[in-house]
PDB file of N, CA and C in Angstrom:
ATOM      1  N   UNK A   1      11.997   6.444  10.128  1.00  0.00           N
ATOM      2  CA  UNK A   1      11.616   5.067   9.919  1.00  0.00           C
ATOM      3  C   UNK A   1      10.177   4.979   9.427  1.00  0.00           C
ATOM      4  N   UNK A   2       9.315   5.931  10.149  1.00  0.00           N
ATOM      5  CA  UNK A   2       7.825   5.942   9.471  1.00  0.00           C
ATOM      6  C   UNK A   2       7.711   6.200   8.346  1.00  0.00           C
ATOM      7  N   UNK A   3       8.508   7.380   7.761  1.00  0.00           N
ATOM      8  CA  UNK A   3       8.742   7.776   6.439  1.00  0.00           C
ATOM      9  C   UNK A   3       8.805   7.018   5.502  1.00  0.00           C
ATOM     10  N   UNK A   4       9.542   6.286   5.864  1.00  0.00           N
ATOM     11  CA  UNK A   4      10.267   4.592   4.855  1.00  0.00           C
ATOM     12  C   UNK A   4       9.374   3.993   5.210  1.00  0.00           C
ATOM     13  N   UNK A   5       8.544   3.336   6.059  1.00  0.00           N
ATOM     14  CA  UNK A   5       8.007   2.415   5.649  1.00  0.00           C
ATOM     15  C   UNK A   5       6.457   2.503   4.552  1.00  0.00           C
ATOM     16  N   UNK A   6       5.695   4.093   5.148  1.00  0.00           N
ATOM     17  CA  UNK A   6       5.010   4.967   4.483  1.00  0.00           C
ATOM     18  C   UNK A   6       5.373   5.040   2.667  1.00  0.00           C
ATOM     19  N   UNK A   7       6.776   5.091   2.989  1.00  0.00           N
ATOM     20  CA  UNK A   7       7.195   4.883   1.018  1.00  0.00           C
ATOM     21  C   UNK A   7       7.295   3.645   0.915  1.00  0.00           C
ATOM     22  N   UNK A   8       7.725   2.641   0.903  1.00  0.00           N
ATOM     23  CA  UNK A   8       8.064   1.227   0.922  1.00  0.00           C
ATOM     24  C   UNK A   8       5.963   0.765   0.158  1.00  0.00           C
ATOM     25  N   UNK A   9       5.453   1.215   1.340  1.00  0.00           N
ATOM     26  CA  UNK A   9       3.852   0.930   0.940  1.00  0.00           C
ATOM     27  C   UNK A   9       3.309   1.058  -0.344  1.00  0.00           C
ATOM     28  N   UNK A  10       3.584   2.481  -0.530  1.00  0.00           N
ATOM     29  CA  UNK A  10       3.098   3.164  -1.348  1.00  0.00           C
ATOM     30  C   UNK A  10       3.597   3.048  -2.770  1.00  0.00           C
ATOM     31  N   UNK A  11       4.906   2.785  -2.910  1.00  0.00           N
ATOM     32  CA  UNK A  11       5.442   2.532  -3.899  1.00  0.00           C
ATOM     33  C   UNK A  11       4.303   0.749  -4.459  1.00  0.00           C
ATOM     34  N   UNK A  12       4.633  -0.355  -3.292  1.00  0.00           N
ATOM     35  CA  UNK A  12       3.746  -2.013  -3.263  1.00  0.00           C
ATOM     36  C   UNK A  12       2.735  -1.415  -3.879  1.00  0.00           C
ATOM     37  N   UNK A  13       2.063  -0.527  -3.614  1.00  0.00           N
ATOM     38  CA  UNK A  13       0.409  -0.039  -3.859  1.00  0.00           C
ATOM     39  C   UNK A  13       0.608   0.826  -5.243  1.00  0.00           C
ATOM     40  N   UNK A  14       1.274   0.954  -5.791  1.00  0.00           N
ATOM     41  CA  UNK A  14       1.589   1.485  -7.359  1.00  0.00           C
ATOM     42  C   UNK A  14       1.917   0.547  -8.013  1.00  0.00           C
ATOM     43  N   UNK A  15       2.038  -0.205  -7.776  1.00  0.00           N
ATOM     44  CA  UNK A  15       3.061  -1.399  -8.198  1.00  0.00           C
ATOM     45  C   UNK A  15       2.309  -2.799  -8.242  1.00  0.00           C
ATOM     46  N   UNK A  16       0.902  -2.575  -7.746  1.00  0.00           N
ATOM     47  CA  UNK A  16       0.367  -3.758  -7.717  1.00  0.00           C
ATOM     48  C   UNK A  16      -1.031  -3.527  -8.342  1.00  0.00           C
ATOM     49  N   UNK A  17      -0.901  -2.479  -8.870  1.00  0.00           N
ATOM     50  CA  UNK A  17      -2.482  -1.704  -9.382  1.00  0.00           C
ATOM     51  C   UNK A  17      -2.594  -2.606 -10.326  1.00  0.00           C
ATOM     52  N   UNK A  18      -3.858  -3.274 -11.217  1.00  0.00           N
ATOM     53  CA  UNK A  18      -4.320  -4.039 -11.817  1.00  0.00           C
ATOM     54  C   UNK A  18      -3.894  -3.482 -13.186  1.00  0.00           C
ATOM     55  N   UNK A  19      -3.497  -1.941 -13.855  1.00  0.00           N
ATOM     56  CA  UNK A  19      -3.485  -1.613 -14.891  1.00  0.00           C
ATOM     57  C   UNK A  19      -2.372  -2.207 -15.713  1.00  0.00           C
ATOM     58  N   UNK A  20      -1.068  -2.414 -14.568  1.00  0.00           N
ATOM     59  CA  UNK A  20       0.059  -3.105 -15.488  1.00  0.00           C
ATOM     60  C   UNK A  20      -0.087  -3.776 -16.238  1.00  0.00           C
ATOM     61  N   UNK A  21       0.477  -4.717 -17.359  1.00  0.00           N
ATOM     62  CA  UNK A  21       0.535  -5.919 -17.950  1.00  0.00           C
ATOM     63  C   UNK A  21       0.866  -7.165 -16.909  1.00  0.00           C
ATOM     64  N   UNK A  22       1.526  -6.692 -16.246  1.00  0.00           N
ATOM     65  CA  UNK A  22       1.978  -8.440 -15.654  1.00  0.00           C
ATOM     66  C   UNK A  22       0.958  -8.572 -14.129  1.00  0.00           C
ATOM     67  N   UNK A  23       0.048  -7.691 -13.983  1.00  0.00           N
ATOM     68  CA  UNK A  23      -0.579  -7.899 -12.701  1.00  0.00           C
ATOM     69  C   UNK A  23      -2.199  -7.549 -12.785  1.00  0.00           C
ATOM     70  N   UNK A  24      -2.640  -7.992 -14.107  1.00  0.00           N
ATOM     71  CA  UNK A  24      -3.994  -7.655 -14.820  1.00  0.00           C
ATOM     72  C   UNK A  24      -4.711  -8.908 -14.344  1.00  0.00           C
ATOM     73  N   UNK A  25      -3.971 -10.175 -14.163  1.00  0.00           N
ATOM     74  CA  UNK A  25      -4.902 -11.475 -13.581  1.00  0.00           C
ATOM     75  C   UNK A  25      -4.707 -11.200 -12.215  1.00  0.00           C
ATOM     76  N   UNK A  26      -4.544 -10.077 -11.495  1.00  0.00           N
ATOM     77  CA  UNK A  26      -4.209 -10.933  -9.812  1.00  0.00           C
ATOM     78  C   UNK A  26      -5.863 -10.016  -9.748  1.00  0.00           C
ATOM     79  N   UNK A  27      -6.193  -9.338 -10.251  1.00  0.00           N
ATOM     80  CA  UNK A  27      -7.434  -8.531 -10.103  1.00  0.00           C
ATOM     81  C   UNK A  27      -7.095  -7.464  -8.744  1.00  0.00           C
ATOM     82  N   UNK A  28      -7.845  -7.106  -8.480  1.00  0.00           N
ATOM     83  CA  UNK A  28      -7.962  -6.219  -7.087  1.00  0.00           C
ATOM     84  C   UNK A  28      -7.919  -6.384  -5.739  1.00  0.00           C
ATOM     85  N   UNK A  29      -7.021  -7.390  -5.405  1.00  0.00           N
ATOM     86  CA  UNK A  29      -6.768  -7.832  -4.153  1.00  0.00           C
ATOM     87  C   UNK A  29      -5.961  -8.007  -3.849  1.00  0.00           C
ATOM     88  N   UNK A  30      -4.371  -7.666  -4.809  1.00  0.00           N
ATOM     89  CA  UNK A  30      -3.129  -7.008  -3.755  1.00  0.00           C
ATOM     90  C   UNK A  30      -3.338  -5.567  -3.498  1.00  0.00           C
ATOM     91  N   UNK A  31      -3.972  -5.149  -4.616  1.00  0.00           N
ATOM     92  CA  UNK A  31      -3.959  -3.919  -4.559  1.00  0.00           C
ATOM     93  C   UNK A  31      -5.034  -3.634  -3.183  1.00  0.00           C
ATOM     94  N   UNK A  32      -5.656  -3.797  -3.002  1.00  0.00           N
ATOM     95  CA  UNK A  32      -6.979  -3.461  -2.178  1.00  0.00           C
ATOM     96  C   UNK A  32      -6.489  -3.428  -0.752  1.00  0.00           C
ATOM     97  N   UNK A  33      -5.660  -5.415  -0.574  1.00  0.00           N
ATOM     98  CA  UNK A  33      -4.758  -5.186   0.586  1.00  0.00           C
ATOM     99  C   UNK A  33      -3.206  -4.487   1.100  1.00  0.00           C
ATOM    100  N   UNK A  34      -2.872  -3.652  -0.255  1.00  0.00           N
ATOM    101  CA  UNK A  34      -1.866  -2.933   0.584  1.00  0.00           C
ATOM    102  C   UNK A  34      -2.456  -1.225   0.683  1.00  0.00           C
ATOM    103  N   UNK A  35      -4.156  -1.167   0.161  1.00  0.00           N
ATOM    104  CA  UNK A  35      -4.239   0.187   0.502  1.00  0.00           C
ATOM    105  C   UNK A  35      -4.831   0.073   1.604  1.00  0.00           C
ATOM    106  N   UNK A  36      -5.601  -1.368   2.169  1.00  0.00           N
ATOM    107  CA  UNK A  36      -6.135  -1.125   3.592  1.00  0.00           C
ATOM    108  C   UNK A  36      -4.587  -0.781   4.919  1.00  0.00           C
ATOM    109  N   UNK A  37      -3.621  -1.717   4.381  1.00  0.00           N
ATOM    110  CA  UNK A  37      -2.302  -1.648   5.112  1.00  0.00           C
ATOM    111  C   UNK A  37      -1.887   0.161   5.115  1.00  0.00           C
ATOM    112  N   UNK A  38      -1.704   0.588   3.948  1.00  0.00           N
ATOM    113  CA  UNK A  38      -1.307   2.098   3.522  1.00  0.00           C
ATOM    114  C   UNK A  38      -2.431   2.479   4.667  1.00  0.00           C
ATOM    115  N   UNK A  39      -3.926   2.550   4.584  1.00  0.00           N
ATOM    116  CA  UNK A  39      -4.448   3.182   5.555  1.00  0.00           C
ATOM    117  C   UNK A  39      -4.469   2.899   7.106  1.00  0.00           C
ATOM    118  N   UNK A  40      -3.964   1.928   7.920  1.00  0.00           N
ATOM    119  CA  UNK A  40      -3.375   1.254   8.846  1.00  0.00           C
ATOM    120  C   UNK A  40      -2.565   2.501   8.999  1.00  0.00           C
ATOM    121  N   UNK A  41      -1.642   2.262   8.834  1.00  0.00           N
ATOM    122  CA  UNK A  41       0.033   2.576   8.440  1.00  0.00           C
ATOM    123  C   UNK A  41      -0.022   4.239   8.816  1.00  0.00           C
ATOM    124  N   UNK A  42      -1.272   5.007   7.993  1.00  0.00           N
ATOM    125  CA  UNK A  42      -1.629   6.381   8.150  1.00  0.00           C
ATOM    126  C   UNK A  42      -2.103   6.789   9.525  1.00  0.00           C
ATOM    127  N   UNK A  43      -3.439   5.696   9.822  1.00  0.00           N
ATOM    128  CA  UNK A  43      -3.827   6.495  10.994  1.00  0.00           C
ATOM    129  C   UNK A  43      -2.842   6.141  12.254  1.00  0.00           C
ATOM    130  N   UNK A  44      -2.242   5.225  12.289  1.00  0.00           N
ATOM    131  CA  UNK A  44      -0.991   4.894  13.136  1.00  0.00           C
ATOM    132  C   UNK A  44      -0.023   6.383  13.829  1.00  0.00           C
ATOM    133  N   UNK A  45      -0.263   6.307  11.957  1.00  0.00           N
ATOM    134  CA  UNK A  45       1.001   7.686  12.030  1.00  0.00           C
ATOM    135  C   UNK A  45       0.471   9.185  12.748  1.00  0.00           C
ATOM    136  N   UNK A  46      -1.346   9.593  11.921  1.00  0.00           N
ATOM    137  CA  UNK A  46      -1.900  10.387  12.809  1.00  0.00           C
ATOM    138  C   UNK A  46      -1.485  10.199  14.724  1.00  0.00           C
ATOM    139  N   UNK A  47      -1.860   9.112  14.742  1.00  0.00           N
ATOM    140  CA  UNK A  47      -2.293   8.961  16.211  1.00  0.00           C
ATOM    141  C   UNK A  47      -1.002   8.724  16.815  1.00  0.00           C
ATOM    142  N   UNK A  48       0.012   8.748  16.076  1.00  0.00           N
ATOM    143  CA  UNK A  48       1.540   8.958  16.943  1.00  0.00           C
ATOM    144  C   UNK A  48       1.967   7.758  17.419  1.00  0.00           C
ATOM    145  N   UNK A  49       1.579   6.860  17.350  1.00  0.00           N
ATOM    146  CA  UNK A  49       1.361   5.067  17.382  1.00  0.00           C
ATOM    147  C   UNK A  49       2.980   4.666  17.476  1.00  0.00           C
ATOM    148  N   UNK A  50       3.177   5.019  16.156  1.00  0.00           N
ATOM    149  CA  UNK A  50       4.479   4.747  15.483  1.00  0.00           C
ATOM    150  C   UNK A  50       5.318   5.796  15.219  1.00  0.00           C
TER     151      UNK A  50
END
């Protein structure tokens, strides 16, 4: 389940990078907030959380 949600993230966080064409006006702030989430999500996982 960590696995998946770890991909689920990561994929949002490729997917929301500013370089696309259709996500060049949102600027850097989906992106920014699903890598603080992605890093959440990580140390969670270090620390056995989840």
């Amino acid at each position: 389940m960590s696995l998946i949600l770890l991909l689920i993230i990561l994929i949002l966080l490729i997917g929301a990078v500013p370089a696309w064409p259709y996500s060049r006006g949102w600027g850097y702030y989906p992106s920014g907030g699903l890598g603080l989430l992605l890093i959440i999500v990580i140390v969670l996982l270090l620390l056995h959380i989840i």
